[in-house]
PDB file of N, CA and C in Angstrom:
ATOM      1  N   UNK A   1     135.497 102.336  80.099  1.00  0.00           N
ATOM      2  CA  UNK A   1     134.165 102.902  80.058  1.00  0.00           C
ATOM      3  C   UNK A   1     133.850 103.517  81.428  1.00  0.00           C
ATOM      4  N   UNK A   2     133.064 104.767  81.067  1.00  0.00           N
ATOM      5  CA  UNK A   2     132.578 105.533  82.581  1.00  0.00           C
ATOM      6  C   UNK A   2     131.625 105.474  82.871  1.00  0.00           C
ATOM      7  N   UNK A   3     131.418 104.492  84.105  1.00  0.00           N
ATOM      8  CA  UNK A   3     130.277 103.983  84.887  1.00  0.00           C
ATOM      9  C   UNK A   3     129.917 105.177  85.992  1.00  0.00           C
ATOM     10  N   UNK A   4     128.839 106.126  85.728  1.00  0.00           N
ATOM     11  CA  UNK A   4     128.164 106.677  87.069  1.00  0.00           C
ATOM     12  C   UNK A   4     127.023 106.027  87.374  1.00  0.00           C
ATOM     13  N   UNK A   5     126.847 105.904  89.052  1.00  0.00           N
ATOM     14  CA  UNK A   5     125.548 105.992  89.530  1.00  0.00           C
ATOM     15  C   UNK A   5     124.237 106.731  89.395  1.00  0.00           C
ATOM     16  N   UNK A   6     123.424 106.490  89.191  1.00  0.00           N
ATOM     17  CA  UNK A   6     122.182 107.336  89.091  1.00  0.00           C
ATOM     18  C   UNK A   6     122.156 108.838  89.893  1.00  0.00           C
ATOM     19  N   UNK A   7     123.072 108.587  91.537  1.00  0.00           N
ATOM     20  CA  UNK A   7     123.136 109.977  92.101  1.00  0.00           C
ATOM     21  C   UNK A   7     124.082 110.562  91.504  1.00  0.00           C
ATOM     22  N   UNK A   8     125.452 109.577  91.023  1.00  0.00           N
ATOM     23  CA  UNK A   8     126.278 110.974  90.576  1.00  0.00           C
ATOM     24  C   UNK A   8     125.382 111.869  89.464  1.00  0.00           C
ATOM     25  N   UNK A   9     124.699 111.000  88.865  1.00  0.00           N
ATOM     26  CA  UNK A   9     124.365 111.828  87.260  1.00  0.00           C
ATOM     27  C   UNK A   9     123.076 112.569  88.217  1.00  0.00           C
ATOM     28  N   UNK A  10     122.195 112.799  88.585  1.00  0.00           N
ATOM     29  CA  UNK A  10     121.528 113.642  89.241  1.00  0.00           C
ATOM     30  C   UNK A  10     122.657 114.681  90.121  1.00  0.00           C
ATOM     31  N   UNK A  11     123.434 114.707  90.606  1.00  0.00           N
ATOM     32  CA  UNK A  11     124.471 115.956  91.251  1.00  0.00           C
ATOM     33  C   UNK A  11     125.456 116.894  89.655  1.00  0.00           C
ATOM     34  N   UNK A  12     125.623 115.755  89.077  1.00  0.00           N
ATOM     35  CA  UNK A  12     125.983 116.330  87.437  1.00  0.00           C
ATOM     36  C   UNK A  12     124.574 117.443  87.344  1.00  0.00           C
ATOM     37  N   UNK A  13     123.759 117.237  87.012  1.00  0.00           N
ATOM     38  CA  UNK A  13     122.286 117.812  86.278  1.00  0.00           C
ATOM     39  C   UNK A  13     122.175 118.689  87.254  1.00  0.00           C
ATOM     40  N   UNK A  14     122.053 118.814  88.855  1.00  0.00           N
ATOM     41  CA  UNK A  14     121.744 119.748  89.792  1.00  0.00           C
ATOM     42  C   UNK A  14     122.597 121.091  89.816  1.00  0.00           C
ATOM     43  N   UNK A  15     124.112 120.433  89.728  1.00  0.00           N
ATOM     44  CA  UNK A  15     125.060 121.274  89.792  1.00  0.00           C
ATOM     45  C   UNK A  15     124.909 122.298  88.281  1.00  0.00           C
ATOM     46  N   UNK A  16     124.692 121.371  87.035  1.00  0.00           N
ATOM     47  CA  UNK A  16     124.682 122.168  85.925  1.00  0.00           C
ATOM     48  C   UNK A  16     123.582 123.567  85.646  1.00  0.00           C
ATOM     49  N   UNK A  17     122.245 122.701  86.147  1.00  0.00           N
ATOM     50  CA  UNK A  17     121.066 123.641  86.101  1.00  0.00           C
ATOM     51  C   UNK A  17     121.449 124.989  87.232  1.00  0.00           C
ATOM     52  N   UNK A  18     122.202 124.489  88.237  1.00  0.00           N
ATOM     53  CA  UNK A  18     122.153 126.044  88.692  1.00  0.00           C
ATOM     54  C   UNK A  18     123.473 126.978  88.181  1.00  0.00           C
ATOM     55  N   UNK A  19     124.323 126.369  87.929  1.00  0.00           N
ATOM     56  CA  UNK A  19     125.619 127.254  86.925  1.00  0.00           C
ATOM     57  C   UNK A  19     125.011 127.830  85.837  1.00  0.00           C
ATOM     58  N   UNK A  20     124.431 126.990  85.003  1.00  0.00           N
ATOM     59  CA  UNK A  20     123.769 128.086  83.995  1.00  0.00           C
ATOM     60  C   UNK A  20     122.642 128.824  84.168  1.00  0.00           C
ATOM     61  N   UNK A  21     121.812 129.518  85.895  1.00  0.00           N
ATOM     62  CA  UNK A  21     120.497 129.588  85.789  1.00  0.00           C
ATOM     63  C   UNK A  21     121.297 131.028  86.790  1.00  0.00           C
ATOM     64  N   UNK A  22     122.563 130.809  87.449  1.00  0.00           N
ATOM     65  CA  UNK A  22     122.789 131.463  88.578  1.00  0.00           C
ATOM     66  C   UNK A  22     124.596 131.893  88.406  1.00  0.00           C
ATOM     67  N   UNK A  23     124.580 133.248  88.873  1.00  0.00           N
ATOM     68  CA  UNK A  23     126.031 133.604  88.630  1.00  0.00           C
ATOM     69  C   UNK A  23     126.652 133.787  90.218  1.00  0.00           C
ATOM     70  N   UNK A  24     127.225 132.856  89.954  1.00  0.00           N
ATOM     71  CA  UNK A  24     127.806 132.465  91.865  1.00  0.00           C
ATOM     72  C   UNK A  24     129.120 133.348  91.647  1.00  0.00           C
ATOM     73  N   UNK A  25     128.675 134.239  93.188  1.00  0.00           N
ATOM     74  CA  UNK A  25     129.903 135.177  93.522  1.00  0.00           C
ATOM     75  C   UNK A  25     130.455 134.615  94.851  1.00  0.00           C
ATOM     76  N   UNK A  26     131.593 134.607  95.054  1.00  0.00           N
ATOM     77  CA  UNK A  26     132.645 134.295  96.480  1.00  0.00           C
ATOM     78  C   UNK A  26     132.278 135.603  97.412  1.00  0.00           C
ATOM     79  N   UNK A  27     131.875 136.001  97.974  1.00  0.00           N
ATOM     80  CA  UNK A  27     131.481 136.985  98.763  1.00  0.00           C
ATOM     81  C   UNK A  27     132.613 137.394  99.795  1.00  0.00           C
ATOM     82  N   UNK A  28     133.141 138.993 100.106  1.00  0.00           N
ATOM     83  CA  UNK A  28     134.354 138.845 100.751  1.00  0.00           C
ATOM     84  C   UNK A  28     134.110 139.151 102.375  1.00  0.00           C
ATOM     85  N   UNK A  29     134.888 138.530 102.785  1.00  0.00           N
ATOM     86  CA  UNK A  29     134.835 138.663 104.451  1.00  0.00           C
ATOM     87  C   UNK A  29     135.724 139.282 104.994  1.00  0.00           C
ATOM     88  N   UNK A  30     135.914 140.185 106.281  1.00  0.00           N
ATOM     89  CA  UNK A  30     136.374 141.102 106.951  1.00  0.00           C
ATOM     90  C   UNK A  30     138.256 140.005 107.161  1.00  0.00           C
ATOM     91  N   UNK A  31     138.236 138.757 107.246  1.00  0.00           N
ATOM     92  CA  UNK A  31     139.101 138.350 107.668  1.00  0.00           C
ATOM     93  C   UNK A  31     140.387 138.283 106.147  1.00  0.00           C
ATOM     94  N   UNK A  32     139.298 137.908 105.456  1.00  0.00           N
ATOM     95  CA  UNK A  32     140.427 137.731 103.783  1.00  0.00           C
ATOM     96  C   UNK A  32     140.074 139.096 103.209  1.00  0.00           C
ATOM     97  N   UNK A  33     139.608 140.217 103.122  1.00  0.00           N
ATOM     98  CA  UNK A  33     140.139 141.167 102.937  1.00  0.00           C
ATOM     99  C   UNK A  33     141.552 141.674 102.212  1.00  0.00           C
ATOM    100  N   UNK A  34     142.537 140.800 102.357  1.00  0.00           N
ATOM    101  CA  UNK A  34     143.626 141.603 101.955  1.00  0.00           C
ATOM    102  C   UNK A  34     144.374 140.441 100.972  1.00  0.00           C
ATOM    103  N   UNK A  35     143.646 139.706 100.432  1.00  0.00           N
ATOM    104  CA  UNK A  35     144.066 138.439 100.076  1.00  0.00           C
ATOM    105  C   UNK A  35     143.718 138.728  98.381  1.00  0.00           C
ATOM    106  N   UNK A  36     144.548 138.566  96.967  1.00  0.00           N
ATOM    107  CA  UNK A  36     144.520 138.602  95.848  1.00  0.00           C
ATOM    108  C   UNK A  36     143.502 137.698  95.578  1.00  0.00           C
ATOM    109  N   UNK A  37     143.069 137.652  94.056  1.00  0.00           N
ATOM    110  CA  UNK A  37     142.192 136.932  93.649  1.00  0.00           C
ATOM    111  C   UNK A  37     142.597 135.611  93.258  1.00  0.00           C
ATOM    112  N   UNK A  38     144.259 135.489  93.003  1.00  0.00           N
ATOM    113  CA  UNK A  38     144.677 133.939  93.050  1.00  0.00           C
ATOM    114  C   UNK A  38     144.993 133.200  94.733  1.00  0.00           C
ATOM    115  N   UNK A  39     145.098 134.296  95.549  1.00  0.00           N
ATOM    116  CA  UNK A  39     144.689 133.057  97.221  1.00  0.00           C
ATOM    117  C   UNK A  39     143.366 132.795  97.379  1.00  0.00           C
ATOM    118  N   UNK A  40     142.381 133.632  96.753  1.00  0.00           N
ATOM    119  CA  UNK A  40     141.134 133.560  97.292  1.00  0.00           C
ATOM    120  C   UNK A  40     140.533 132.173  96.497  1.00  0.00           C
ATOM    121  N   UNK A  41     141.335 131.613  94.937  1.00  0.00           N
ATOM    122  CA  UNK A  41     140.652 131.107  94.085  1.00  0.00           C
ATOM    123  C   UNK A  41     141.399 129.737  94.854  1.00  0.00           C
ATOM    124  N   UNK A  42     142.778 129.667  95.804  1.00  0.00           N
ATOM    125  CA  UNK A  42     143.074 128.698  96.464  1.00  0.00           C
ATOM    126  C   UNK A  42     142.886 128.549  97.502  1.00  0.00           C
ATOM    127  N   UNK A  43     141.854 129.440  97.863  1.00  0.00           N
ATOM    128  CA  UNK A  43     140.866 128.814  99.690  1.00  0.00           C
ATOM    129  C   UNK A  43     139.630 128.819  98.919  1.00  0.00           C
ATOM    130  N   UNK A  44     139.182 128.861  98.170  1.00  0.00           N
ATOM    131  CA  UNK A  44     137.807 128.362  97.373  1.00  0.00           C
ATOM    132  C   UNK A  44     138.188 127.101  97.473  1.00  0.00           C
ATOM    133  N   UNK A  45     139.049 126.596  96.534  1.00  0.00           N
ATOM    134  CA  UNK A  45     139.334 124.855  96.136  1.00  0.00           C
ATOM    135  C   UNK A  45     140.155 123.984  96.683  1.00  0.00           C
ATOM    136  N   UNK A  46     140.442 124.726  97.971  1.00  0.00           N
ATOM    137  CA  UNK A  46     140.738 123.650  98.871  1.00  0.00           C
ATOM    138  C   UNK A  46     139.485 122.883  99.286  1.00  0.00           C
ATOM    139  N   UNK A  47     139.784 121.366  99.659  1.00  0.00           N
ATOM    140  CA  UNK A  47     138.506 120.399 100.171  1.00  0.00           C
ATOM    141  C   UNK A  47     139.366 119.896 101.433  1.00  0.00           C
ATOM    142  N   UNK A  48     138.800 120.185 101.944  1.00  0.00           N
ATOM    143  CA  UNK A  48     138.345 118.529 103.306  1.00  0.00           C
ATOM    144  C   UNK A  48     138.353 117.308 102.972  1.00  0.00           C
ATOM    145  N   UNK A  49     139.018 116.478 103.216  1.00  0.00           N
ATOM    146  CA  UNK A  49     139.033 115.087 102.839  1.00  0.00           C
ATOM    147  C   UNK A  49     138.393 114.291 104.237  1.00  0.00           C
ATOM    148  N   UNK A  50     137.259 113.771 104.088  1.00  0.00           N
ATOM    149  CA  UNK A  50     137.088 113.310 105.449  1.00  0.00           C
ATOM    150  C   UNK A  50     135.856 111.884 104.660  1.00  0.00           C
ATOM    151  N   UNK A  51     134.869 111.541 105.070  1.00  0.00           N
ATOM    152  CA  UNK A  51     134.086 110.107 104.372  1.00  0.00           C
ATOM    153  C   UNK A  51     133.503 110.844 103.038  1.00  0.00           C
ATOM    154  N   UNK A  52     133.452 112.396 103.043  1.00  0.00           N
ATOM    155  CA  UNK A  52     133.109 112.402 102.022  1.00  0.00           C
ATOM    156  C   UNK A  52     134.105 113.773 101.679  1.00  0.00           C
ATOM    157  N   UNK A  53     134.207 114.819 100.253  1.00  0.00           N
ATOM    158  CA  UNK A  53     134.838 115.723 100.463  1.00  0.00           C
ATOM    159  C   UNK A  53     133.905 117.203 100.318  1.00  0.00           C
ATOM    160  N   UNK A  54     134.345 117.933 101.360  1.00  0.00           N
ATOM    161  CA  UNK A  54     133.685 118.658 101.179  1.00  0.00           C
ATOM    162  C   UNK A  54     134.533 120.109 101.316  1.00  0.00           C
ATOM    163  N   UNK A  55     133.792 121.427 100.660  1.00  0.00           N
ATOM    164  CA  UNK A  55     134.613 122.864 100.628  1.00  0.00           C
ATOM    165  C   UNK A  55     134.699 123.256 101.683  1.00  0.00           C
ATOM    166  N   UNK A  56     136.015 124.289 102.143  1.00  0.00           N
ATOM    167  CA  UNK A  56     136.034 124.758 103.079  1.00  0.00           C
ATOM    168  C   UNK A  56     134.512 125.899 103.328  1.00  0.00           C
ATOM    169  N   UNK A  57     134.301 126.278 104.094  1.00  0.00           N
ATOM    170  CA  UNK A  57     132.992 127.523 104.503  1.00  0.00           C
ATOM    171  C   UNK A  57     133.912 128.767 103.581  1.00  0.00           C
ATOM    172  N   UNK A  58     132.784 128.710 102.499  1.00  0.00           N
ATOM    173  CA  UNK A  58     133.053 129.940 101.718  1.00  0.00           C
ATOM    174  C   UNK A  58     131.433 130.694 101.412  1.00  0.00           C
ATOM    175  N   UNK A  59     131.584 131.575 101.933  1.00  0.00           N
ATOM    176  CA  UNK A  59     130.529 132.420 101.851  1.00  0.00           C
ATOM    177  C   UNK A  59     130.009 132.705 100.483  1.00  0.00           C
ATOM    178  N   UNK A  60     128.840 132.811  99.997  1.00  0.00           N
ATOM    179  CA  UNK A  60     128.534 132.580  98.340  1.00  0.00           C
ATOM    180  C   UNK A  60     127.270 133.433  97.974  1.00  0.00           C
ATOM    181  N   UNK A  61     127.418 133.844  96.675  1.00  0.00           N
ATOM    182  CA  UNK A  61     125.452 134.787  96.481  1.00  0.00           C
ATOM    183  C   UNK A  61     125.287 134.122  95.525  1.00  0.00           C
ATOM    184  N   UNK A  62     124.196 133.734  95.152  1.00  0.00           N
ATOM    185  CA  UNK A  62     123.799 133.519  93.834  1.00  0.00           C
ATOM    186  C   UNK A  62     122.786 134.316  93.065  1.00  0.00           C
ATOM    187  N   UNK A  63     123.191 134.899  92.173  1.00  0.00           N
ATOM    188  CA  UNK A  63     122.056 135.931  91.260  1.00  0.00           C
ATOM    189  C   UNK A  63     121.837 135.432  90.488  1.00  0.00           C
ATOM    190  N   UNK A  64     120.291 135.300  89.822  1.00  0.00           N
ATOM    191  CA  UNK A  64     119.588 135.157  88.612  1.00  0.00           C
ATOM    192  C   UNK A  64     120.482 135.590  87.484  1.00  0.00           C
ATOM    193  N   UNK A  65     121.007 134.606  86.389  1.00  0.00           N
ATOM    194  CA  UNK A  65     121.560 135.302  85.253  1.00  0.00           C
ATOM    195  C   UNK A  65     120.021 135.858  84.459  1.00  0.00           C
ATOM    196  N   UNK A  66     120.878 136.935  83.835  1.00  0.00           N
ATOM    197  CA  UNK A  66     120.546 137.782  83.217  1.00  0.00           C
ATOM    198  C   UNK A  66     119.385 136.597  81.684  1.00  0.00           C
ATOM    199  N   UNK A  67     117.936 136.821  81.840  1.00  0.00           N
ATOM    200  CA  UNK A  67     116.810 136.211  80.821  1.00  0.00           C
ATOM    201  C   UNK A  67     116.697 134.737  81.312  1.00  0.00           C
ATOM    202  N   UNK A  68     117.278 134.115  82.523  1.00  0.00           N
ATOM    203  CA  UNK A  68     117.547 133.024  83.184  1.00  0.00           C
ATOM    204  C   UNK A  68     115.653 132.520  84.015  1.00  0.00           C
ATOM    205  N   UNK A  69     115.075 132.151  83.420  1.00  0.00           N
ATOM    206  CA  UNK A  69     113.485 132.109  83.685  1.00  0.00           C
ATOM    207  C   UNK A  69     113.568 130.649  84.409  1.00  0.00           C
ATOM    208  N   UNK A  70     113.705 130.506  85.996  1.00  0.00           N
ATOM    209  CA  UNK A  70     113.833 129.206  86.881  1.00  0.00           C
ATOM    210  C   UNK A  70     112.597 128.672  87.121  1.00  0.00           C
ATOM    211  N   UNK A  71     111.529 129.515  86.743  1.00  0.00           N
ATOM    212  CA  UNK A  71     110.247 129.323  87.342  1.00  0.00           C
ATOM    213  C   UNK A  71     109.682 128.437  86.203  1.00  0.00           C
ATOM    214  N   UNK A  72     110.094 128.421  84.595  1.00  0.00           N
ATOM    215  CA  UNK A  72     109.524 127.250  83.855  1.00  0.00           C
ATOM    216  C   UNK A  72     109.886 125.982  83.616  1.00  0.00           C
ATOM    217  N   UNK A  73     110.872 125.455  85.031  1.00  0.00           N
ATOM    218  CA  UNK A  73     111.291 123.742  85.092  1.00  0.00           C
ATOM    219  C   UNK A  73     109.716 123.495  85.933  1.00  0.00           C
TER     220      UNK A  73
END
């Protein structure tokens, strides 16, 4: 049986509400420039392993999806 904590399931719900509210783009930088869309999708998902894990600094936009109304939560 799968036991979460109350925060994991609130980071579940946070993370979900903005995937479906927001269309997250990788934004490109002067340095990766010349890099395909399968290195870029493996310096996205590389993590840091350190007390907690976290993404490398990837630059990000988020746009309103398209009939996506944030203002009635």
């Amino acid at each position: 049986m799968l036991l979460l904590r109350f925060s994991e399931i609130e980071q579940i719900a946070v993370l979900s509400f903005i995937i479906l509210h927001y269309k997250i783009t990788v934004l490109e930088e002067p340095p990766f420039a010349h890099e395909t869309a399968e290195e870029r999708k493996m310096r996205v998902l590389a993590a840091q392993i350190q007390v907690v894990v976290k993404p490398i600094r990837t630059p990000m936009e988020f746009t309103p999806r398209e009939g996506a109304n944030i203002l009635a939560y």
